[in-house]
N, C-alpha and C. Protein backbone atom coordinates (compact mmCIF):
# COMPACT_ATOMS: atom_id res chain seq x y z
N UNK A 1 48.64 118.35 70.28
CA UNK A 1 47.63 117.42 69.82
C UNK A 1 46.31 118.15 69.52
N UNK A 2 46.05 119.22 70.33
CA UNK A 2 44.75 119.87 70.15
C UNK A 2 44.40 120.69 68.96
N UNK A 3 46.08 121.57 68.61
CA UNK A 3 46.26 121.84 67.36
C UNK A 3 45.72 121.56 66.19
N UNK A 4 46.44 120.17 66.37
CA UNK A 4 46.48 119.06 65.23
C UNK A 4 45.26 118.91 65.15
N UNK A 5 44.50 118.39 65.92
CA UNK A 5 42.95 118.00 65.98
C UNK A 5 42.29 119.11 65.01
N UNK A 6 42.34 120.85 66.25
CA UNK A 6 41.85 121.74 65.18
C UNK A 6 42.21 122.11 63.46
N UNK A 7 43.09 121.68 63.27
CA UNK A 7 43.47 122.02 61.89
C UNK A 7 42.77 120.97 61.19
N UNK A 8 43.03 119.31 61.51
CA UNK A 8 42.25 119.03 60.78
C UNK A 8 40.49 119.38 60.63
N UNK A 9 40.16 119.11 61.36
CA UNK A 9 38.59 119.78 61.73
C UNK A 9 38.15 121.41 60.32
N UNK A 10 39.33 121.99 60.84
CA UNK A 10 39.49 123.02 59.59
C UNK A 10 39.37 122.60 58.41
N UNK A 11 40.27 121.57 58.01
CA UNK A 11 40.56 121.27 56.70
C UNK A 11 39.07 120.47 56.51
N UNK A 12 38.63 120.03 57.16
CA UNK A 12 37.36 118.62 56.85
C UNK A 12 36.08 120.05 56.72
N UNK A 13 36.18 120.78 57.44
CA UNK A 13 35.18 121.78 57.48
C UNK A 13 35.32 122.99 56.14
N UNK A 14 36.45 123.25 55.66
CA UNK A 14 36.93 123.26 54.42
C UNK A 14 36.02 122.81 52.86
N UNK A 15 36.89 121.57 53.20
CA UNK A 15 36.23 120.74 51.88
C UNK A 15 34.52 120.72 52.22
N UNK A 16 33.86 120.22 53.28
CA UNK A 16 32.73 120.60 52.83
C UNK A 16 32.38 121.93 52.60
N UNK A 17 32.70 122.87 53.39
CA UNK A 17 32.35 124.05 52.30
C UNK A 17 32.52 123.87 50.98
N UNK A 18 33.76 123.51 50.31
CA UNK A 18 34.03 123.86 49.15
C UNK A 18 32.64 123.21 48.39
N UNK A 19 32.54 121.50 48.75
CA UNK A 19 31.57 121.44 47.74
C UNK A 19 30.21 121.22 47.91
N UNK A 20 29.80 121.82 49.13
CA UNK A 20 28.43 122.10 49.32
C UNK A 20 27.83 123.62 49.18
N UNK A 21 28.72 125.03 49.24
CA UNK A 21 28.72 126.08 48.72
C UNK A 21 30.05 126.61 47.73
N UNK A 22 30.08 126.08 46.85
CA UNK A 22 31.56 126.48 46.27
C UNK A 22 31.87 128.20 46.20
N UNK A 23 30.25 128.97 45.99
CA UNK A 23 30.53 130.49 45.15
C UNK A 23 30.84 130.82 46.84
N UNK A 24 30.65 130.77 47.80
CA UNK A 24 31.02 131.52 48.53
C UNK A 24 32.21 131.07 49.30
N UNK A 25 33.21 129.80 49.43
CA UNK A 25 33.75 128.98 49.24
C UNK A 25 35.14 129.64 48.06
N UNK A 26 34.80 129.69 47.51
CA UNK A 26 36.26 130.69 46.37
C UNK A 26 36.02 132.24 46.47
N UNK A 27 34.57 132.36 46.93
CA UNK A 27 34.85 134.25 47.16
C UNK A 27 35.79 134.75 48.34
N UNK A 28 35.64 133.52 49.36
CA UNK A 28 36.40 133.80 50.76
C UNK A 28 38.14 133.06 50.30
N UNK A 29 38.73 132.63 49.35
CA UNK A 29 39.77 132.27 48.65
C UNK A 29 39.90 133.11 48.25
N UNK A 30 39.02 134.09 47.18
CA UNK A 30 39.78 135.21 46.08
C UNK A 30 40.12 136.35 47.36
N UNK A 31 40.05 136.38 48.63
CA UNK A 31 40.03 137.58 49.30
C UNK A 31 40.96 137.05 50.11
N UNK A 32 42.11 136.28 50.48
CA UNK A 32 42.85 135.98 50.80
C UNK A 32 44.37 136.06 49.95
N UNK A 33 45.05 136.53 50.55
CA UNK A 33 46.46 137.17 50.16
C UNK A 33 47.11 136.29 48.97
N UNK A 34 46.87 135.30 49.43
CA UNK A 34 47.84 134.12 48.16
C UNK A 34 47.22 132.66 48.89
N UNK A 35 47.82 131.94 47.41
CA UNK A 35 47.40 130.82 47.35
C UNK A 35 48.03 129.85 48.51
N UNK A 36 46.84 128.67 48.96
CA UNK A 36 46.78 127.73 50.49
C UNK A 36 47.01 126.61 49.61
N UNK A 37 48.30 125.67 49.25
CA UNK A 37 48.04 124.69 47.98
C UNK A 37 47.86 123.41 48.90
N UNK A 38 48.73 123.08 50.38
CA UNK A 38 48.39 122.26 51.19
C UNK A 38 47.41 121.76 51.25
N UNK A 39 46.17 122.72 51.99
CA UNK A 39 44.39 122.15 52.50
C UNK A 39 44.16 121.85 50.85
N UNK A 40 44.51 121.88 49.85
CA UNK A 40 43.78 121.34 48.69
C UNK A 40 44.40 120.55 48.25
N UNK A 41 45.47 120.40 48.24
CA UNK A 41 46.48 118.89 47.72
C UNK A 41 45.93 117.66 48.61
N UNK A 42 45.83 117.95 50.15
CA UNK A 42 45.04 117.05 50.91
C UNK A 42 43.95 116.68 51.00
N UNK A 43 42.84 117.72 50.24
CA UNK A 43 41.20 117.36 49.89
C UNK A 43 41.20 116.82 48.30
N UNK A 44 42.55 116.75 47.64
CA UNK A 44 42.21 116.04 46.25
C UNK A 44 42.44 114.42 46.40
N UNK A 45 43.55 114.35 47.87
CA UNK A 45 43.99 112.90 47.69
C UNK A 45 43.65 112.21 48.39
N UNK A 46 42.80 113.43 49.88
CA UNK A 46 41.93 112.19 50.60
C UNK A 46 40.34 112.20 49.89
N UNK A 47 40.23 112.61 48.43
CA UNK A 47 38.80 112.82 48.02
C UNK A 47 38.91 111.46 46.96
N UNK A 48 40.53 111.32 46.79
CA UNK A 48 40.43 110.38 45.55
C UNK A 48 41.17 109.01 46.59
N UNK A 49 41.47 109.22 47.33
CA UNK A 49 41.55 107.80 48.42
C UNK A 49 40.04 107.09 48.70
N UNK A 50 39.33 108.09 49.13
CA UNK A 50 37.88 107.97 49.55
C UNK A 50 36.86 106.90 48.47
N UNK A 51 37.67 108.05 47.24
CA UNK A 51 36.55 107.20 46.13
C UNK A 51 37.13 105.79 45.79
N UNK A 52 38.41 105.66 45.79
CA UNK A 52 38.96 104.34 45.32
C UNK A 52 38.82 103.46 45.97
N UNK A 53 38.35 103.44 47.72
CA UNK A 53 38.15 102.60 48.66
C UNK A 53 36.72 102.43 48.38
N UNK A 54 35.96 103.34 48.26
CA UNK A 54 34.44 103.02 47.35
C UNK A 54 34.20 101.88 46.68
N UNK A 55 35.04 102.48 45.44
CA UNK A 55 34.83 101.98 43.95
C UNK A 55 35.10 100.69 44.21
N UNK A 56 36.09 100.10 45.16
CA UNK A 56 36.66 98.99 45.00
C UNK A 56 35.64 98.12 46.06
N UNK A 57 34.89 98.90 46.68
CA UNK A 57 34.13 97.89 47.39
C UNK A 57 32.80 98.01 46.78
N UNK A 58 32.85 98.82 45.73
CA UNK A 58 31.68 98.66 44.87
C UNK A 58 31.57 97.06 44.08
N UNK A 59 32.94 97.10 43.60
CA UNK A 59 33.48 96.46 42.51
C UNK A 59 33.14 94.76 43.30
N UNK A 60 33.61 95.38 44.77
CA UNK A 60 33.67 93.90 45.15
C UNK A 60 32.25 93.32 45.62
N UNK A 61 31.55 94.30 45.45
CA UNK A 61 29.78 93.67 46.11
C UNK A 61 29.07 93.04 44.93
N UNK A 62 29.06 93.88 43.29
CA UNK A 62 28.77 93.42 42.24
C UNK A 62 29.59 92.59 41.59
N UNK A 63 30.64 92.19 42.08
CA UNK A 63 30.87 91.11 41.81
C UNK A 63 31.22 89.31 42.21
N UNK A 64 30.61 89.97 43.73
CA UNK A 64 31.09 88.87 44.56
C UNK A 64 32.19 88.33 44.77
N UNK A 65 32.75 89.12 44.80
CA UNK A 65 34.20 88.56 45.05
C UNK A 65 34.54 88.99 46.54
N UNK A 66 35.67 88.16 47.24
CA UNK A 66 36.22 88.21 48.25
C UNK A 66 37.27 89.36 48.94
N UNK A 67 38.13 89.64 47.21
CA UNK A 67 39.04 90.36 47.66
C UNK A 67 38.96 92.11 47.45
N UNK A 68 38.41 92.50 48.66
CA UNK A 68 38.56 94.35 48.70
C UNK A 68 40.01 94.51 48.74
N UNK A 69 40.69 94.16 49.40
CA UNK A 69 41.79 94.41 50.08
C UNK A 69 43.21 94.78 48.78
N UNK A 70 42.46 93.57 48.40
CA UNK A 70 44.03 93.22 46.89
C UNK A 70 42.92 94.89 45.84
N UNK A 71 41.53 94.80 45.65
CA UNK A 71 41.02 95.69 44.84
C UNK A 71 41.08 96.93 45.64
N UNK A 72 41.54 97.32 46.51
CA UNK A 72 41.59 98.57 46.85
C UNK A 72 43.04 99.29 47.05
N UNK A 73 43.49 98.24 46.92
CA UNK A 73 44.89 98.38 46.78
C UNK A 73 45.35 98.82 44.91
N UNK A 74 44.74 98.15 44.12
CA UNK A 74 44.58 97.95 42.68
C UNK A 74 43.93 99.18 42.44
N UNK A 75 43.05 99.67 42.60
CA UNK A 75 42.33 101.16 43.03
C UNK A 75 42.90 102.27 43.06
N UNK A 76 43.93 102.10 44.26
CA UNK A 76 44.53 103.22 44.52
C UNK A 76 46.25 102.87 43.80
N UNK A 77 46.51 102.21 43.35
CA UNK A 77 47.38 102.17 42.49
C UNK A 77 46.82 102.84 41.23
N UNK A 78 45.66 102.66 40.24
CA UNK A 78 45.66 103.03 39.24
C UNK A 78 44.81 104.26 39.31
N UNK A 79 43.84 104.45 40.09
CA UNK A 79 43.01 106.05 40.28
C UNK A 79 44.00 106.87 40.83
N UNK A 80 44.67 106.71 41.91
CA UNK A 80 45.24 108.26 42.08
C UNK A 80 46.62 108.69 41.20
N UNK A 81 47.19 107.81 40.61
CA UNK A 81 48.10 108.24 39.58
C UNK A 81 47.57 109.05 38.36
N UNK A 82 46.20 108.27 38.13
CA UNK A 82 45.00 109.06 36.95
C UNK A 82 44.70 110.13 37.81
N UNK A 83 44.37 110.03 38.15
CA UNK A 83 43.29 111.71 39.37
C UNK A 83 44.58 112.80 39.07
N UNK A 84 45.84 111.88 39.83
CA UNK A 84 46.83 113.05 39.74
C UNK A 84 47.30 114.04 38.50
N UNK A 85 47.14 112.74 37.06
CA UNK A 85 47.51 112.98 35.71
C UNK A 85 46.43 114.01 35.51
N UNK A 86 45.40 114.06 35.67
CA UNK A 86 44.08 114.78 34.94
C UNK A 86 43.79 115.94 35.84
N UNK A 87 44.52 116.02 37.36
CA UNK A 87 44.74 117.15 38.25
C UNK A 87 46.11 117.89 37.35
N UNK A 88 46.73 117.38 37.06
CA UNK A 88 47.95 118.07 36.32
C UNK A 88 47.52 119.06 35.04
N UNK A 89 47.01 118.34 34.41
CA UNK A 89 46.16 118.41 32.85
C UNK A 89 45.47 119.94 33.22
N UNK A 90 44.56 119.35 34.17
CA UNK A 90 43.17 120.33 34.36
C UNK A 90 43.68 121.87 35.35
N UNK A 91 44.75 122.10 35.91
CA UNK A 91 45.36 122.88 36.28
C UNK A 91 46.05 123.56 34.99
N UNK A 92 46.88 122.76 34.33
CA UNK A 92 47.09 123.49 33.36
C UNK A 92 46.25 124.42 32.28
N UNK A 93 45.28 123.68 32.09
CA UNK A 93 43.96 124.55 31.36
C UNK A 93 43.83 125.57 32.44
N UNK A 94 43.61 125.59 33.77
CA UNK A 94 42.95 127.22 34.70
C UNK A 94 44.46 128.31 34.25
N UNK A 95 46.10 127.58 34.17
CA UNK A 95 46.90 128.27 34.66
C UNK A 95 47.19 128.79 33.41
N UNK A 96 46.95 128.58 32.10
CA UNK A 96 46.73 129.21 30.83
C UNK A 96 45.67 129.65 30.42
N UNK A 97 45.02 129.12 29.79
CA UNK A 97 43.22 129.92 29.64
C UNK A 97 43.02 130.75 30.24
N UNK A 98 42.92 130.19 31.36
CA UNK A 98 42.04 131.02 32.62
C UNK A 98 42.54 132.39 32.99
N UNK A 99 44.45 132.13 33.24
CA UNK A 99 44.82 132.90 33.53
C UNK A 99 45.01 133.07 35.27
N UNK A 100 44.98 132.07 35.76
CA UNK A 100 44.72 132.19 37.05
C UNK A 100 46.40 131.68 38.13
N UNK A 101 47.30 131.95 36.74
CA UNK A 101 48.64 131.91 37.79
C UNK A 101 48.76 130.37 38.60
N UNK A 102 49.53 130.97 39.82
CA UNK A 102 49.39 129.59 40.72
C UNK A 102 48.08 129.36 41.66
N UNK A 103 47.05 130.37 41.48
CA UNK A 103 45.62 129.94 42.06
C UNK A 103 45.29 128.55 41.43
N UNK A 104 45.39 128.33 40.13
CA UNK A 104 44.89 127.64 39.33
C UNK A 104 45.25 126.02 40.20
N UNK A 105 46.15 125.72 40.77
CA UNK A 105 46.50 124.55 41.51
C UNK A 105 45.36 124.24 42.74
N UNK A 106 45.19 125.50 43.49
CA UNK A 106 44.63 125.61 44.57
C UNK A 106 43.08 125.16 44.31
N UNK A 107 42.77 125.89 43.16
CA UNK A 107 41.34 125.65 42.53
C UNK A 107 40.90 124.10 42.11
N UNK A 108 42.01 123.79 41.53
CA UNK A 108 41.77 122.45 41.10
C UNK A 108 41.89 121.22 42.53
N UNK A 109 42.35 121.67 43.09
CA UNK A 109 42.73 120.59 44.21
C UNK A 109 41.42 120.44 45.38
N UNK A 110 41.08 122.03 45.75
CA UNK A 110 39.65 121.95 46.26
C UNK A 110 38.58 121.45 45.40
N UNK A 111 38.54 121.40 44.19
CA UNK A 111 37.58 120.98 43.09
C UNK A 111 37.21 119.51 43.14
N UNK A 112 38.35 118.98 43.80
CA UNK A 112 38.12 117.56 43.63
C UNK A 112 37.33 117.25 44.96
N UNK A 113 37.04 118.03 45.61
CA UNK A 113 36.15 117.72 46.90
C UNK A 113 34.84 116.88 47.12
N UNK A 114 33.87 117.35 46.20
CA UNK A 114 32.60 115.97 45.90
C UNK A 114 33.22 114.97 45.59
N UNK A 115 34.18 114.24 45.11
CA UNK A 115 34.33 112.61 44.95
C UNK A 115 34.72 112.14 46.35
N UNK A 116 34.94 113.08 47.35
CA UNK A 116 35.16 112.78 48.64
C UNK A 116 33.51 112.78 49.29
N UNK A 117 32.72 113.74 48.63
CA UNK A 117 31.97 113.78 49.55
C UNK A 117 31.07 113.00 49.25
N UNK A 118 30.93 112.40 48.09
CA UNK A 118 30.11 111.54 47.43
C UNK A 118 30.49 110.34 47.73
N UNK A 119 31.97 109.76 47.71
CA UNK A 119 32.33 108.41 48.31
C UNK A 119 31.44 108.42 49.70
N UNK A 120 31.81 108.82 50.56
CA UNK A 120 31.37 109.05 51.95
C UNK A 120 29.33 108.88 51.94
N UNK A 121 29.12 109.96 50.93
CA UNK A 121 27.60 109.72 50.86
C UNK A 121 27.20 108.50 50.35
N UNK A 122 27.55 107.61 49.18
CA UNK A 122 27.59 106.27 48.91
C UNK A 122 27.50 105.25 49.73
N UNK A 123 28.82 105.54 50.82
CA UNK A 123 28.95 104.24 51.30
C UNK A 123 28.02 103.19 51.84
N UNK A 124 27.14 103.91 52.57
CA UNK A 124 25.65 102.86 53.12
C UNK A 124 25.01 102.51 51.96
N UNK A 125 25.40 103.04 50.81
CA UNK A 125 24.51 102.49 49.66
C UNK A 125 24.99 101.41 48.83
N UNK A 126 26.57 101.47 48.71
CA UNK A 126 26.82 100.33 48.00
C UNK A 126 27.16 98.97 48.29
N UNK A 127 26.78 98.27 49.76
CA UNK A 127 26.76 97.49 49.42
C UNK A 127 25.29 96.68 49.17
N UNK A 128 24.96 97.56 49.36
CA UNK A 128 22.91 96.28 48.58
C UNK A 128 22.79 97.01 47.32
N UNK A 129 22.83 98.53 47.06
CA UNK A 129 23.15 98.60 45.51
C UNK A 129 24.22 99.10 44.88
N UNK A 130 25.63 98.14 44.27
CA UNK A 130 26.80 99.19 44.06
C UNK A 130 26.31 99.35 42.41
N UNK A 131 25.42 98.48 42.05
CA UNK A 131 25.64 99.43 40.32
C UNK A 131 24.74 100.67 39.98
N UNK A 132 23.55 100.89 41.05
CA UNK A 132 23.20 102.05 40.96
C UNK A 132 24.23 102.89 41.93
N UNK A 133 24.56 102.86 42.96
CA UNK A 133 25.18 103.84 43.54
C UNK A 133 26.78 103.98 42.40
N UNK A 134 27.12 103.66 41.99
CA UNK A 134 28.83 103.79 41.17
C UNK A 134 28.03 104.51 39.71
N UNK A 135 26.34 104.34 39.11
CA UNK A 135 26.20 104.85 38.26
C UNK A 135 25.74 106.47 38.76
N UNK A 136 25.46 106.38 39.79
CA UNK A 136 25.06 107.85 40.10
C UNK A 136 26.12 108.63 40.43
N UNK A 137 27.41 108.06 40.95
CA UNK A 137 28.41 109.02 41.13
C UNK A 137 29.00 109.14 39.83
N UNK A 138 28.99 108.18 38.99
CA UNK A 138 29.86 108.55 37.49
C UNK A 138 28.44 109.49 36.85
N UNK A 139 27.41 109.75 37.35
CA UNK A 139 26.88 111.15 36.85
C UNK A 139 27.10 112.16 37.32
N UNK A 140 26.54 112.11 39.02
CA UNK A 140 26.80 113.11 39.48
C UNK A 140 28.27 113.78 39.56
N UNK A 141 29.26 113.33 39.59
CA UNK A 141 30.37 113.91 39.96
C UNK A 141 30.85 114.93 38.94
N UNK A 142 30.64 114.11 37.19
CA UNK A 142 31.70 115.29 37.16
C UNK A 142 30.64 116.82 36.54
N UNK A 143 29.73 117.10 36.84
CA UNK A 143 28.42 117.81 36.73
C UNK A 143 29.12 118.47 38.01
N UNK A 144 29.39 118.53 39.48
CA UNK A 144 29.57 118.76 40.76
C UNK A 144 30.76 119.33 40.72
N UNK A 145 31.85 118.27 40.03
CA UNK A 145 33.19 118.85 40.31
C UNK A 145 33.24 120.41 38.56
N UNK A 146 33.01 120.10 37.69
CA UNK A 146 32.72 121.52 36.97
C UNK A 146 32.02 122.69 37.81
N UNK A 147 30.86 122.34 38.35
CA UNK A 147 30.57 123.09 39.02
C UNK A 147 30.93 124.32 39.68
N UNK A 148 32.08 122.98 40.49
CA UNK A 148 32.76 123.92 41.55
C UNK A 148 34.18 124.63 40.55
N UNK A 149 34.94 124.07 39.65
CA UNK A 149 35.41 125.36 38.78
C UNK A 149 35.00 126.25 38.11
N UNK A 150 33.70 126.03 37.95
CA UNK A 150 32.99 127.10 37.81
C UNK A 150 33.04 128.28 38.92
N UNK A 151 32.54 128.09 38.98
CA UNK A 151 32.55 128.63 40.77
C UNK A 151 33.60 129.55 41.06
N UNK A 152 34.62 129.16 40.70
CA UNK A 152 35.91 128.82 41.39
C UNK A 152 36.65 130.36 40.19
N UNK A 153 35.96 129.84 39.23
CA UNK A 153 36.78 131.03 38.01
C UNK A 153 35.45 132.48 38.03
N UNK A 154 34.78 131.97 38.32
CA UNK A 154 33.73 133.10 38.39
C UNK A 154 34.62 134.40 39.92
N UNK A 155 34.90 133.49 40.94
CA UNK A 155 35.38 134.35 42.03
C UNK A 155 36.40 135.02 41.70
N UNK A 156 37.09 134.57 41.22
CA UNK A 156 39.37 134.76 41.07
C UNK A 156 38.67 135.67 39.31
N UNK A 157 37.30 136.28 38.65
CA UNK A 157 37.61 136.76 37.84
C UNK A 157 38.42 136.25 36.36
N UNK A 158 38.21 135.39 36.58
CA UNK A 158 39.18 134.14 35.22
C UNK A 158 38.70 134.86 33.89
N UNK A 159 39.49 135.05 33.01
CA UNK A 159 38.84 135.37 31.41
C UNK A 159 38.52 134.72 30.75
N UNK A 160 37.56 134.41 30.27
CA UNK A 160 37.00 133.02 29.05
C UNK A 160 36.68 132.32 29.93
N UNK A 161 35.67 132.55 30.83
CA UNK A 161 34.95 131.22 31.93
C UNK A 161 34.41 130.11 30.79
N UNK A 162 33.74 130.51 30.18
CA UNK A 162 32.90 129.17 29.63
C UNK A 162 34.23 128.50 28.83
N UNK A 163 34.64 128.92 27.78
CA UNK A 163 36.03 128.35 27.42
C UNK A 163 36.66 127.57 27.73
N UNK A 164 37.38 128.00 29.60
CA UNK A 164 38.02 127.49 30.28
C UNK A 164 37.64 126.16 30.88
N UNK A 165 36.36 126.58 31.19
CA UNK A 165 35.70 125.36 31.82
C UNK A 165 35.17 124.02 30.55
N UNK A 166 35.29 124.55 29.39
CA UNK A 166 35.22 123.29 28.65
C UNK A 166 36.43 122.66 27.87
N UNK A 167 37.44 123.71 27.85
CA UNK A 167 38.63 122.87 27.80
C UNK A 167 39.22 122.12 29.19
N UNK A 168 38.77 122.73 30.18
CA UNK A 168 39.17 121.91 31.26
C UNK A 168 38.22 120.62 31.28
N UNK A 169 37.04 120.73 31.22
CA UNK A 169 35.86 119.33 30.65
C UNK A 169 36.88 118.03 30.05
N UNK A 170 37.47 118.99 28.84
CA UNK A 170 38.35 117.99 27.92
C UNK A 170 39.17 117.11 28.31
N UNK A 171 40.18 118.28 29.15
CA UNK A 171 41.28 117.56 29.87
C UNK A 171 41.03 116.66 30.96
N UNK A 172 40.21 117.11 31.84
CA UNK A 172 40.15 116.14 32.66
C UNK A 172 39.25 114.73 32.74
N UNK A 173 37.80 114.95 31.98
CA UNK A 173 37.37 113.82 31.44
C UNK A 173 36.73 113.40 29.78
N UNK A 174 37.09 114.09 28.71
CA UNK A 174 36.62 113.40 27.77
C UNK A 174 37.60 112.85 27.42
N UNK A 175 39.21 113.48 27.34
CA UNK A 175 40.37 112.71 26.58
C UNK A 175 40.76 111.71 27.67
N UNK A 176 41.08 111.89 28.95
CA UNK A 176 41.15 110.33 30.18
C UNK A 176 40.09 109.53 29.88
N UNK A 177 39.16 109.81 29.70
CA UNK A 177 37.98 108.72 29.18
C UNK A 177 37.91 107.98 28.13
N UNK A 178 38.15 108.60 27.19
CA UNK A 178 38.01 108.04 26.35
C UNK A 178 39.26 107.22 25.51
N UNK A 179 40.40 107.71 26.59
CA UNK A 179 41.78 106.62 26.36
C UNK A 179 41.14 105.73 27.65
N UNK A 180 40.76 105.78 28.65
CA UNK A 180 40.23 104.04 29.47
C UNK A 180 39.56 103.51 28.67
N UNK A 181 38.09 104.03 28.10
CA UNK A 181 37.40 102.99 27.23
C UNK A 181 37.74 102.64 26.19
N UNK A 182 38.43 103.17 25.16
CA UNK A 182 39.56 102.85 24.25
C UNK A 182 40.59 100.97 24.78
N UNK A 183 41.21 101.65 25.82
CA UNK A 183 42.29 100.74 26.95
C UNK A 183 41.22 99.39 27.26
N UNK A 184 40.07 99.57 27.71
CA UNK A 184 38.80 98.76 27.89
C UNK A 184 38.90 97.32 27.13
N UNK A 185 38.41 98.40 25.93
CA UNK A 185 38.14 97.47 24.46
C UNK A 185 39.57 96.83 24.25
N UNK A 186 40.51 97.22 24.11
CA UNK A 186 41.61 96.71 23.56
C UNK A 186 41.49 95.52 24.43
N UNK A 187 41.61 95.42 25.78
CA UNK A 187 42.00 94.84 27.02
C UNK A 187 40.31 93.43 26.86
N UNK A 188 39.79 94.18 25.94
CA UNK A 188 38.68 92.84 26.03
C UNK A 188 38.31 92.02 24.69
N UNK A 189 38.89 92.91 23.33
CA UNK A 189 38.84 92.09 22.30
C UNK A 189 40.42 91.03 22.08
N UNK A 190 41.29 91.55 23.08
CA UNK A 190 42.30 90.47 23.23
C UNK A 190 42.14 89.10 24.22
């Protein structure tokens, strides 16, 4: 049990490293033997659990509604299948471009660490303001999460950093974006 305790503690002590110092955070990654894909598969899905339990009690303060429960459920049905799709996407850009092999998984999975840490920082905020707090994380985040692939390709030596990091931009939020708001409109001029 004590184990267990310490590892997680590790892993939670982890992710905030990752996204409160990322450059030193992937320098202590690039100096490690091979890729840890575990501690980052678990900081992408408890970062995108985090935010969907957010979002949905964002959703439910500005709009007065009753049901978190059914919307957080609705949440995590449709965000982490997306998170996962655009974690797929955006790995693929590090593991070609970049050049970064199977690091490129590891990178992306710690990357997703601020929407964890930002849900968490939110929470006292959204319920007296969820449309400023949900507009500051749809700024801040993905400014935070580039960041940290930045970061991330600067350590591991990646070729074509700027490149990489704006085809990864692409993949993970201008083309998902702009098929939801696309999906949006359709879903509201019908």
């Amino acid at each position: 049990m004590k184990r267990a305790a310490a590892g997680v503690l590790r892993w939670l002590q982890d992710s905030w490293w990752a996204a409160s110092a990322p450059v030193g955070f992937f320098a202590h990654l690039a100096e490690r033997d091979g890729p840890r894909p575990l501690p980052a598969v678990a900081t992408a899905f408890g970062s995108w659990a985090a935010a969907a339990a957010v979002a949905a009690l964002a959703f439910v303060r500005a709009t007065g509604s009753d049901g978190y429960l059914l919307l957080a459920g609705f949440a995590a049905a449709v965000l982490v299948p997306l998170a996962a799709l655009v974690t797929i996407l955006g790995g693929l850009m590090l593991l070609g471009p970049g050049g970064l092999g199977s690091r490129a998984w590891e990178i992306v999975g710690w990357a997703w660490a601020p929407a964890g840490v930002l849900a968490l920082a939110l929470l006292p905020v959204v319920p007296l303001f969820p449309g400023a707090a949900s507009a500051a994380a749809v700024v801040a985040f993905p400014a935070w999460h580039l960041g940290l692939v930045g970061a991330a390709l600067a350590a591991f030596d990646a070729r074509a950093r700027v490149r990489t990091v704006l085809l990864y931009a692409l993949a993970v939020f201008l083309i998902p974006g702009t098929i939801a708001a696309l999906a949006l409109l359709a879903a509201g001029a019908a």
